[in-house]
N, C-alpha and C. Protein backbone atom coordinates (compact mmCIF):
# COMPACT_ATOMS: atom_id res chain seq x y z
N UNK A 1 36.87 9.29 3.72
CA UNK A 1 35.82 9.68 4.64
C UNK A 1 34.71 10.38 3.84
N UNK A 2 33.82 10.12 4.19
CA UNK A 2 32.21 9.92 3.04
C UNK A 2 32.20 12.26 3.87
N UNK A 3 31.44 12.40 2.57
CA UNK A 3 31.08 14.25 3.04
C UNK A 3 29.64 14.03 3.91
N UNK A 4 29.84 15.31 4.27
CA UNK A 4 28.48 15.58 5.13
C UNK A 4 26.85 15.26 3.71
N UNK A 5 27.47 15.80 2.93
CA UNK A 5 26.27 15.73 1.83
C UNK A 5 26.24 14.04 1.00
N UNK A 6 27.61 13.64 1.19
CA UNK A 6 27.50 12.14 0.83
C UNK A 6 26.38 11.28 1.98
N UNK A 7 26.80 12.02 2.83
CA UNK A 7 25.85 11.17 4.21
C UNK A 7 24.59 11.44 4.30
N UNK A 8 24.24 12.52 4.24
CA UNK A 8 23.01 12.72 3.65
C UNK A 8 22.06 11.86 2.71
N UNK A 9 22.45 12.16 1.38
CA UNK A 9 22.02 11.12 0.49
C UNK A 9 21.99 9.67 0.38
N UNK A 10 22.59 8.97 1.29
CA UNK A 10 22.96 7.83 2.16
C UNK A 10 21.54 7.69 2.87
N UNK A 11 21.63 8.52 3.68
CA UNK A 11 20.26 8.86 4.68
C UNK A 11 18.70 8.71 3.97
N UNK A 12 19.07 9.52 2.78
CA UNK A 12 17.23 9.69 2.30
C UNK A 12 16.94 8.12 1.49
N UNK A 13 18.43 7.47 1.22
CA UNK A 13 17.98 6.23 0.58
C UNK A 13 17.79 5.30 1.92
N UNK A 14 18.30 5.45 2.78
CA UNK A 14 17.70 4.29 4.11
C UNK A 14 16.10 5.02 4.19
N UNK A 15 16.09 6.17 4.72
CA UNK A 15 14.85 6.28 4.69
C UNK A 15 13.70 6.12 3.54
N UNK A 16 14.03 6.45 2.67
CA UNK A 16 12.92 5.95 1.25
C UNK A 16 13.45 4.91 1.67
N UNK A 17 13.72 3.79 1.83
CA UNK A 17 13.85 2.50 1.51
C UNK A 17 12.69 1.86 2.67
N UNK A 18 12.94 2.48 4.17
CA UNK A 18 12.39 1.89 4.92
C UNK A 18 10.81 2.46 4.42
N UNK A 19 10.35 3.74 4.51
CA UNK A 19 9.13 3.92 3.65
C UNK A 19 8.67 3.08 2.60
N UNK A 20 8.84 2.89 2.13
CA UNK A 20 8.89 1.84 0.54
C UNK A 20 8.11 0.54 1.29
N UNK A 21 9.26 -0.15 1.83
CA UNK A 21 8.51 -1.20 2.65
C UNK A 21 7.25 -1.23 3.62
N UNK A 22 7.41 0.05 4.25
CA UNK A 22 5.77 0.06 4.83
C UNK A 22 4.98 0.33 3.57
N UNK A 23 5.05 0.90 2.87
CA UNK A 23 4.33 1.32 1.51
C UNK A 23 4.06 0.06 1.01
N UNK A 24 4.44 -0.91 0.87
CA UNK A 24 4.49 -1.93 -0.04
C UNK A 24 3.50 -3.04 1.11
N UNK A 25 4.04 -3.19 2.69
CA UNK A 25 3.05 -3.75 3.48
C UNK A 25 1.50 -3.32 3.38
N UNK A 26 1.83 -2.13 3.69
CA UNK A 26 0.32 -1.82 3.41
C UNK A 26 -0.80 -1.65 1.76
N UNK A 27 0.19 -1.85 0.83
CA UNK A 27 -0.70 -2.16 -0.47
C UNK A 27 -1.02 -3.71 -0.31
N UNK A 28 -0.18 -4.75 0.40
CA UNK A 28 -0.31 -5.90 0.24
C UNK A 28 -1.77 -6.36 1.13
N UNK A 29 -1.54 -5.26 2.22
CA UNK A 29 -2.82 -5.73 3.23
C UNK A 29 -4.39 -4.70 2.21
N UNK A 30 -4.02 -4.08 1.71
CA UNK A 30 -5.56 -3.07 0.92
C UNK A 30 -5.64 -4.78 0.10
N UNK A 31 -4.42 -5.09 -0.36
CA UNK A 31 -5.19 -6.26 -1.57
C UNK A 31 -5.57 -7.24 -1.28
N UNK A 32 -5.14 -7.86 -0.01
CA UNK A 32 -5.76 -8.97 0.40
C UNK A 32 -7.24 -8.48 1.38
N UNK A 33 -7.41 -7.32 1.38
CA UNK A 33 -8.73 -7.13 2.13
C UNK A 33 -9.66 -6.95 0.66
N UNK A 34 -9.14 -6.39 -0.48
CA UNK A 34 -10.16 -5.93 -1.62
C UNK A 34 -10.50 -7.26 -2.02
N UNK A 35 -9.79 -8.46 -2.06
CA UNK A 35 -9.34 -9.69 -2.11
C UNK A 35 -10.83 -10.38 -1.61
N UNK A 36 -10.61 -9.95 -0.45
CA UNK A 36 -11.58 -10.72 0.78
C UNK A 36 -13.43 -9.76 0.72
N UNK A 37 -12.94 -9.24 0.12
CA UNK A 37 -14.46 -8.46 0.45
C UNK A 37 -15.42 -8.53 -0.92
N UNK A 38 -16.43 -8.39 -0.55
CA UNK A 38 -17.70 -8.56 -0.98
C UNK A 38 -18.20 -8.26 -2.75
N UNK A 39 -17.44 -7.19 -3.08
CA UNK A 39 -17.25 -6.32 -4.33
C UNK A 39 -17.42 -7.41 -5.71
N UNK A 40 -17.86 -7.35 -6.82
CA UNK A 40 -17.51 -7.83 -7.68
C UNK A 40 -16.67 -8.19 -8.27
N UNK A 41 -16.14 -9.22 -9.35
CA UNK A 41 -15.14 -9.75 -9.42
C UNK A 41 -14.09 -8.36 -10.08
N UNK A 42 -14.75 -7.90 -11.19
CA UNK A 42 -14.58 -6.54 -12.20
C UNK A 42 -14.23 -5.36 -10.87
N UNK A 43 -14.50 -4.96 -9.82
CA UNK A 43 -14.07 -4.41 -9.21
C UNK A 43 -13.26 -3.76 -8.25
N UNK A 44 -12.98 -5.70 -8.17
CA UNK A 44 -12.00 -6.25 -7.25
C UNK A 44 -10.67 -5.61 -8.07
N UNK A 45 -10.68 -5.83 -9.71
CA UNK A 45 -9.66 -5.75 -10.48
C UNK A 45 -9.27 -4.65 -10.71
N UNK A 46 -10.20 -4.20 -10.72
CA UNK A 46 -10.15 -2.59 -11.05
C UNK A 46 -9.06 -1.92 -9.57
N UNK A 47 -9.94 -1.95 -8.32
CA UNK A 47 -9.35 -1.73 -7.83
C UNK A 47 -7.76 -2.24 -7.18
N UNK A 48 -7.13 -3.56 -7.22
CA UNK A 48 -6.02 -4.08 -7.48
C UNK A 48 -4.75 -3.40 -8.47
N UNK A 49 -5.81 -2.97 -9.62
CA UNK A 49 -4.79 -2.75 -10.36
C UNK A 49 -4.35 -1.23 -10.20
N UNK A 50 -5.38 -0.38 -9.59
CA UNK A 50 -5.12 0.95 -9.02
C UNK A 50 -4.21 1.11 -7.67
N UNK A 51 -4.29 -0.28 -6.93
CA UNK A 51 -3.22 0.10 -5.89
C UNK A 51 -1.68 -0.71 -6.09
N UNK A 52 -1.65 -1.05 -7.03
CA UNK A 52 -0.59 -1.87 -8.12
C UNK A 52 0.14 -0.82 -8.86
N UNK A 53 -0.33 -0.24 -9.19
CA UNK A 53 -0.37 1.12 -10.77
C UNK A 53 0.12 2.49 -9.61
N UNK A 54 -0.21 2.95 -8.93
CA UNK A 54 -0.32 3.97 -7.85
C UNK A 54 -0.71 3.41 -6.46
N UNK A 55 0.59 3.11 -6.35
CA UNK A 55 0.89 2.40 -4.71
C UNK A 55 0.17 3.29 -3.65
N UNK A 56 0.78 4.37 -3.50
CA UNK A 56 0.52 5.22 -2.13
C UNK A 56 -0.49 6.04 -2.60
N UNK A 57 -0.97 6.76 -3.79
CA UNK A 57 -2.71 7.59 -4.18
C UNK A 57 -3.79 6.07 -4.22
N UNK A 58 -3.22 5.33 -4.83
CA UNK A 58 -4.05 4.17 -4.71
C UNK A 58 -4.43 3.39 -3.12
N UNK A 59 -3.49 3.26 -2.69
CA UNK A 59 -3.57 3.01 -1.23
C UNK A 59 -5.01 4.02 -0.15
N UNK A 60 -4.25 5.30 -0.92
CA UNK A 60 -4.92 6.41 0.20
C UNK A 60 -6.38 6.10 -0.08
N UNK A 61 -6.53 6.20 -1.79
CA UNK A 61 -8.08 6.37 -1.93
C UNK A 61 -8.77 5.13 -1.61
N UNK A 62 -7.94 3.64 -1.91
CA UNK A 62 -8.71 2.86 -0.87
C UNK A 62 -9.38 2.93 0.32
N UNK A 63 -7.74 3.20 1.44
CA UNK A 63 -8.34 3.58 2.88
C UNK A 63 -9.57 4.59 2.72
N UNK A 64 -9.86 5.56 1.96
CA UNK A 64 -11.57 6.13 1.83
C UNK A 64 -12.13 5.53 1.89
N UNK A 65 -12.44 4.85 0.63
CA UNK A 65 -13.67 4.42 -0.14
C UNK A 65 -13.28 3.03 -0.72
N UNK A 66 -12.61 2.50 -0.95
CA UNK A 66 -12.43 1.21 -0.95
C UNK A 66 -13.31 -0.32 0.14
N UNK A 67 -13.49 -1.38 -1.23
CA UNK A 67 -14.21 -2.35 -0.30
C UNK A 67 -13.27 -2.87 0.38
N UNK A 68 -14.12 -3.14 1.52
CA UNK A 68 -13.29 -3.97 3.09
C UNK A 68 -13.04 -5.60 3.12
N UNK A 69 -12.76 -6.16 3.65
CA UNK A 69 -13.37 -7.70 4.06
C UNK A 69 -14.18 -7.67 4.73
N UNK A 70 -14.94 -9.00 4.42
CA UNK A 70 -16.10 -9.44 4.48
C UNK A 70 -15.90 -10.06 6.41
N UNK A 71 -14.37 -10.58 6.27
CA UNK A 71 -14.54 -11.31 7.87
C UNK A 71 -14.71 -10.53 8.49
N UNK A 72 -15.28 -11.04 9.92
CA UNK A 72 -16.34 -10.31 10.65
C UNK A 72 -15.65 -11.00 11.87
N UNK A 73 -14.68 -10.50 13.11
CA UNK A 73 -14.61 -11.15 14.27
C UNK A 73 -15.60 -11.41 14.84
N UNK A 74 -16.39 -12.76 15.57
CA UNK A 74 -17.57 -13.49 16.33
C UNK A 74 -17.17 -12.46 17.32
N UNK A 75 -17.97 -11.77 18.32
CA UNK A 75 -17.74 -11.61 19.95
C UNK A 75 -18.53 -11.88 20.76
């Protein structure tokens, strides 16, 4: 029978794990928008390789200041 502190540590790896994966969804969606947007080719890279290199500071400072996509919903 697993300890209270075995279960624990059990715990923070389901949870980092499930974090991780939103972490990792959402670098995939910053790159396919840096991807899609307007920016130079050199900048595009730059920034790719910053949310590649530093997933979640890279992520954040995207969501700032990072380029967007270019698509535009018609309404």
């Amino acid at each position: 029978m697993p300890t209270t502190r075995h279960q624990g540590v059990i715990f923070l790896f389901e949870l980092t794990g499930f974090f991780g994966f939103i972490l990792l969804v959402l670098d995939i969606w910053a790159i396919v928008s840096v991807v899609g947007s307007a920016a130079s080719t050199g900048k595009k890279v730059l920034w790719i390789l910053l949310i590649v290199v530093l997933p979640l500071v890279g992520f954040l400072i995207w969501l700032i200041t990072g380029p967007r996509s270019t698509n535009k919903v018609a309404q």
